[in-house]
Protein backbone atom coordinates (compact mmCIF):
# COMPACT_ATOMS: atom_id res chain seq x y z
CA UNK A 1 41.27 93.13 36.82
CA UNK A 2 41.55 96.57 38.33
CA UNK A 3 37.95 97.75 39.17
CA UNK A 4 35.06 95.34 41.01
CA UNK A 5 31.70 96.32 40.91
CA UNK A 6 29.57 95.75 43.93
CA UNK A 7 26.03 95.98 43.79
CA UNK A 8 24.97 96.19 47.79
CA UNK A 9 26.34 98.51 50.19
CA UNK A 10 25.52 96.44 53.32
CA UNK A 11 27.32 94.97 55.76
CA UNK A 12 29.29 92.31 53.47
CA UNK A 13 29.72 94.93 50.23
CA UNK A 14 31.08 97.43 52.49
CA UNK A 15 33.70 95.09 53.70
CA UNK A 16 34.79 93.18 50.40
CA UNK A 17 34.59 97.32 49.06
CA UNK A 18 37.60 97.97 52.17
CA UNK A 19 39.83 94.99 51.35
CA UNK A 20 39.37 95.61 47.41
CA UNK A 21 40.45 99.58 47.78
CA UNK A 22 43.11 98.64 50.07
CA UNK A 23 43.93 95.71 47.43
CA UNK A 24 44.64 98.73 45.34
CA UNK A 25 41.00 98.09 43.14
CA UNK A 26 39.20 100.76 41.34
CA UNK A 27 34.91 99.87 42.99
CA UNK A 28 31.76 100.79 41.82
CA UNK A 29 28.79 100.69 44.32
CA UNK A 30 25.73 100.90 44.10
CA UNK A 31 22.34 99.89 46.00
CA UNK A 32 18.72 100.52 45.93
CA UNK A 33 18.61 103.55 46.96
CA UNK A 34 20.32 105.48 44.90
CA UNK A 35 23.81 106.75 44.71
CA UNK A 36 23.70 109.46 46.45
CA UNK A 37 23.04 107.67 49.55
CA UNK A 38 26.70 106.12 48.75
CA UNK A 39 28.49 109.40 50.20
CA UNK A 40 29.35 108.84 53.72
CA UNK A 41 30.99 105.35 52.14
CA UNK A 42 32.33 105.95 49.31
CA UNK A 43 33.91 109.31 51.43
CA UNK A 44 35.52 106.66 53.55
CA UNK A 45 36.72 104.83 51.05
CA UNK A 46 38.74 107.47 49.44
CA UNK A 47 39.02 108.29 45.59
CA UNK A 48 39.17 104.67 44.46
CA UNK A 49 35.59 104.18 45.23
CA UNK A 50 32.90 105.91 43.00
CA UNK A 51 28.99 105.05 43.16
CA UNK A 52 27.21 104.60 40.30
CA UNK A 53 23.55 102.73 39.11
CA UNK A 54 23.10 99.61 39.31
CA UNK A 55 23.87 98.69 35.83
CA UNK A 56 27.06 101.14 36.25
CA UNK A 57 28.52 98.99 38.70
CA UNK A 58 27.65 95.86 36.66
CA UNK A 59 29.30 97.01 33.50
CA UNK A 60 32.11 98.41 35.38
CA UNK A 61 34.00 95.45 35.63
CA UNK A 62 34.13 91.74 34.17
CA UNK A 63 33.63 90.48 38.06
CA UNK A 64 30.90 91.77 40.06
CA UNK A 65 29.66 90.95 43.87
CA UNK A 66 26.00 91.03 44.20
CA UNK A 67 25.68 91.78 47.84
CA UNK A 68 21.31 91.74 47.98
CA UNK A 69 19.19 90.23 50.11
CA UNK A 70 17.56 87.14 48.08
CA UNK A 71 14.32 89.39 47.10
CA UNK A 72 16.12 91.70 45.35
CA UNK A 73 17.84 89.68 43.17
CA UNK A 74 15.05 90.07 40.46
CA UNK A 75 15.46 93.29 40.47
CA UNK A 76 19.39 93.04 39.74
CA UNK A 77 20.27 94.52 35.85
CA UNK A 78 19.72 91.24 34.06
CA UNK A 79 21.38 92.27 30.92
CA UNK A 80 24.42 94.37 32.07
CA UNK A 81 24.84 91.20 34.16
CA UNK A 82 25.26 89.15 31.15
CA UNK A 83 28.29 87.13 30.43
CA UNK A 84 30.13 88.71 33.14
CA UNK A 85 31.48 86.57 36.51
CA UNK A 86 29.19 87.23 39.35
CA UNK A 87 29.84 86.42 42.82
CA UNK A 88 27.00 85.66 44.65
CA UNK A 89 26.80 86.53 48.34
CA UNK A 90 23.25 85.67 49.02
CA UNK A 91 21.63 83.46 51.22
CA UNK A 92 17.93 82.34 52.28
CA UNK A 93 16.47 83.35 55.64
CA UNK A 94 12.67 82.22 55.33
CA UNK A 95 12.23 84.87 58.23
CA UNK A 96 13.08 87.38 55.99
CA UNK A 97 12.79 86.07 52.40
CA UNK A 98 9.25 84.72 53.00
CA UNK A 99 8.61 81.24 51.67
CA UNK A 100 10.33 79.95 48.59
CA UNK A 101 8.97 76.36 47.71
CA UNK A 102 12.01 75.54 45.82
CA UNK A 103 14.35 75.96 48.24
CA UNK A 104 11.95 74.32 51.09
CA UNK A 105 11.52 71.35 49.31
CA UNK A 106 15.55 71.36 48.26
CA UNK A 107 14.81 70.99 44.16
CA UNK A 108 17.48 74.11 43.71
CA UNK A 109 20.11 75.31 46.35
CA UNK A 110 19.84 79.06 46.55
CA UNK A 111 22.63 79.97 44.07
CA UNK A 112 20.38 77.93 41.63
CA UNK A 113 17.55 79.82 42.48
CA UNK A 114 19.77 83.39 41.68
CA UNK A 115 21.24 81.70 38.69
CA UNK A 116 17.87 81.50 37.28
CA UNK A 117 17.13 85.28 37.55
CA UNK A 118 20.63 85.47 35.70
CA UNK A 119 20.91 83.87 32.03
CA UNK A 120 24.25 83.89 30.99
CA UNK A 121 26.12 85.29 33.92
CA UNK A 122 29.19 83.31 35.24
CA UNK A 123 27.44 82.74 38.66
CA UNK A 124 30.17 81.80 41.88
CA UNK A 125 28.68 81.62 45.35
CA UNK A 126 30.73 83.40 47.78
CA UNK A 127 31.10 85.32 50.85
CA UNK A 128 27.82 83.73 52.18
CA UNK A 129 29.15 81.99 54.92
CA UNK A 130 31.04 84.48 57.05
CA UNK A 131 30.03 87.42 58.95
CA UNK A 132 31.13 90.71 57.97
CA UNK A 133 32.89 91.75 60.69
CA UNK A 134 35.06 88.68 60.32
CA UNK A 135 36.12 89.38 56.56
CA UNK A 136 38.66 92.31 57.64
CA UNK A 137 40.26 90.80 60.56
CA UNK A 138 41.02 87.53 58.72
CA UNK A 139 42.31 88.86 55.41
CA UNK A 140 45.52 88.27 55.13
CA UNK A 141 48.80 88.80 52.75
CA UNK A 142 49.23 85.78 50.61
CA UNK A 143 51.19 82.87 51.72
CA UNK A 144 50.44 83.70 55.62
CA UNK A 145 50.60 81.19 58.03
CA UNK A 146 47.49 82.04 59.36
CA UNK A 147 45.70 82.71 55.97
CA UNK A 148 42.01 81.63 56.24
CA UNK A 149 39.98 79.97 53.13
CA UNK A 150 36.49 80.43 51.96
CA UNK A 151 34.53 78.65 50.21
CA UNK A 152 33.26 78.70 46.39
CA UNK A 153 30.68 77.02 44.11
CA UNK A 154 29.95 77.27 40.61
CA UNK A 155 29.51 75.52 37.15
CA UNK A 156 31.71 77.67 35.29
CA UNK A 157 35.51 76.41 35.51
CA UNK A 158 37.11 79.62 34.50
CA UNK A 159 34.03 81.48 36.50
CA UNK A 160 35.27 80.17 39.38
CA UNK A 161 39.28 81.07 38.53
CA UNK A 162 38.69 84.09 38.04
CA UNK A 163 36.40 84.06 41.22
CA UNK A 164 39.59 82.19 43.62
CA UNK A 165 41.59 84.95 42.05
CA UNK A 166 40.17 87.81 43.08
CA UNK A 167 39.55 86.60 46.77
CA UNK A 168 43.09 85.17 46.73
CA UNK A 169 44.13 89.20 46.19
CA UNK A 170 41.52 90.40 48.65
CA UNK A 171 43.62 87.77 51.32
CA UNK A 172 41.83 84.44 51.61
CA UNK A 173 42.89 80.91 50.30
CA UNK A 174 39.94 79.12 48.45
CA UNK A 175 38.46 76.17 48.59
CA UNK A 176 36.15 74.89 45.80
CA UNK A 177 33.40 72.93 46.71
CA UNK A 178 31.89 71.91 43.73
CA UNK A 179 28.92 72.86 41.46
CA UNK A 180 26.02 75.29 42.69
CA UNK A 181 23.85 72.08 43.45
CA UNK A 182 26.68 71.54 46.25
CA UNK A 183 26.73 74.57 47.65
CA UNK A 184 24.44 73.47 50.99
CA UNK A 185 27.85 72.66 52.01
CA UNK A 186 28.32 76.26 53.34
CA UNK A 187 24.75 77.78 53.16
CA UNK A 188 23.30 78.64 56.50
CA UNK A 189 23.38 76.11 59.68
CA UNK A 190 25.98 74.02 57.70
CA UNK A 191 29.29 72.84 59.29
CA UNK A 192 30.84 75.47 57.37
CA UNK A 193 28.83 78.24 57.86
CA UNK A 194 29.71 81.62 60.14
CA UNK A 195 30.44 79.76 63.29
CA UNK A 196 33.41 78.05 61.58
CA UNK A 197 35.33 81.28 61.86
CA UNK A 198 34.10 82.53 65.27
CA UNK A 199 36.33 82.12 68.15
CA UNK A 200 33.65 81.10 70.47
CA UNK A 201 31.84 79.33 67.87
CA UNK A 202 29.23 78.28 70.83
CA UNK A 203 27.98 81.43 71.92
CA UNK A 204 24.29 82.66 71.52
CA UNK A 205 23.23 83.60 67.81
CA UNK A 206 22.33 87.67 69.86
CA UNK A 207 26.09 87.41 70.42
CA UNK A 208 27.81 86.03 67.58
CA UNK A 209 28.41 89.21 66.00
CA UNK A 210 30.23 90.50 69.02
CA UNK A 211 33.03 87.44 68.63
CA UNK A 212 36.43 87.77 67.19
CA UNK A 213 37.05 85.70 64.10
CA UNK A 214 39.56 82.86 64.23
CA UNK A 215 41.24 81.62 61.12
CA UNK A 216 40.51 78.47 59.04
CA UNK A 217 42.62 77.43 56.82
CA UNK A 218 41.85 75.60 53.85
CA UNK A 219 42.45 72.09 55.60
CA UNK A 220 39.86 72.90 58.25
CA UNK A 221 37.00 73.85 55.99
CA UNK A 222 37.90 71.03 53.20
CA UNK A 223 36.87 69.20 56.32
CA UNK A 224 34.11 71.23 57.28
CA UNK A 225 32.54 70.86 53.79
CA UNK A 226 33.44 67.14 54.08
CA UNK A 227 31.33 66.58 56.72
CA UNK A 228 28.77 68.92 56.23
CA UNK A 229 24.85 67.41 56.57
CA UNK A 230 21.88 69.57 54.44
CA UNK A 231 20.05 71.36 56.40
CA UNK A 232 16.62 70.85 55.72
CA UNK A 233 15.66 74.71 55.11
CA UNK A 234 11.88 74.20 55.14
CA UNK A 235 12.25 73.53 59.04
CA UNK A 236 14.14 77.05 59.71
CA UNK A 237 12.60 79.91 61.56
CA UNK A 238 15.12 82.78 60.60
């Protein structure tokens, strides 16, 4: 795979975008506004990163990362989308996603949820549960000793190989946690959710973003998704 198509330019496409260009990938961004908002990133990105529609960064690769807060997804090219392994970054703030009874009452986990907006992509949940600023500072070369793992869940086998590859060149180990009905294990509040990579993992939420990442390797989240308990989300306030 040479080119990645990212379809959200926030704060987690922009940095999978960095560590994909300087993985030596050809990326294709694109966001809701348009791409000519794209310039100032894609400028700082250099000539590896184009913008593009939507459906252009969908079809520009067989893996794309769909970087959208969970009310968007509907809106995501449905058909361009279509048979093609999608890595799915999202996550469900009721704060901020408004009420979603499925979810509240835990009949789908939020991957499920995206899945069904999806027929017949090769759905992987990823890169939900760690900050942004954290993805850069713990990427590392393969075979580090102080490589870091994430997470991913999905019911497609060679989905979620193709998936571990990709993040495995981006510079994280992977850990896979099982079907999209298990992924709770590291959605938000969840043993191995954001504060498993902070170094002060028990500072104020208002200052979490300010904290250094510290890196977790593949033993310490197998046994952070081990032990994780669901969160019940209807009882969440964010």
């Amino acid at each position: 795979m040479t080119t990645l198509g990212i379809i959200g330019s926030g704060h987690i496409g922009a940095a999978v975008a960095r560590l994909a260009v300087a993985a030596g990938m050809q990326v294709v961004l694109a966001n809701s506004r348009g791409p000519e908002t794209l310039a100032q990133l894609t400028g700082e990105l250099g000539p590896s990163a184009t913008a593009g529609t939507a459906e252009e960064a969908a079809l520009a690769g067989d893996v794309v990362v769909t970087a959208v807060p969970l009310t968007a997804v509907p809106s995501l090219p449905v058909s361009a989308l279509r048979g093609r392994t999608v890595l799915d970054t999202s996550n469900y703030y009721p704060r901020r996603d408004g009420r979603i009874t499925p979810l509240d009452t835990e009949e789908l986990t939020t991957s499920e949820l995206v899945r069904q907006h999806l027929p017949g992509a090769r759905l992987v949940k990823a890169f939900n549960n760690i900050l942004a600023h954290h993805i850069p500072q713990l990427a590392r070369p393969s075979a580090a000793p102080d490589r870091s793992a994430l997470p991913i869940a999905g019911d497609d086998g060679d989905a979620k190989r193709t998936a571990a590859a990709l993040i495995d060149r981006l510079g994280f180990d992977t850990v896979d946690a099982g079907p999209l009905a298990e992924s709770w294990r590291f959605e938000p509040e969840s043993a191995a959710y954001t504060r498993l990579y902070a170094a002060d993992p028990d500072v104020p939420r208002e200052r979490l973003f300010d904290v250094p990442g510290l890196p977790v390797p593949a033993e310490g989240l197998c046994t952070a998704l081990a032990h994780a308990q669901r969160v019940r989300v209807a009882n969440r306030t964010y």
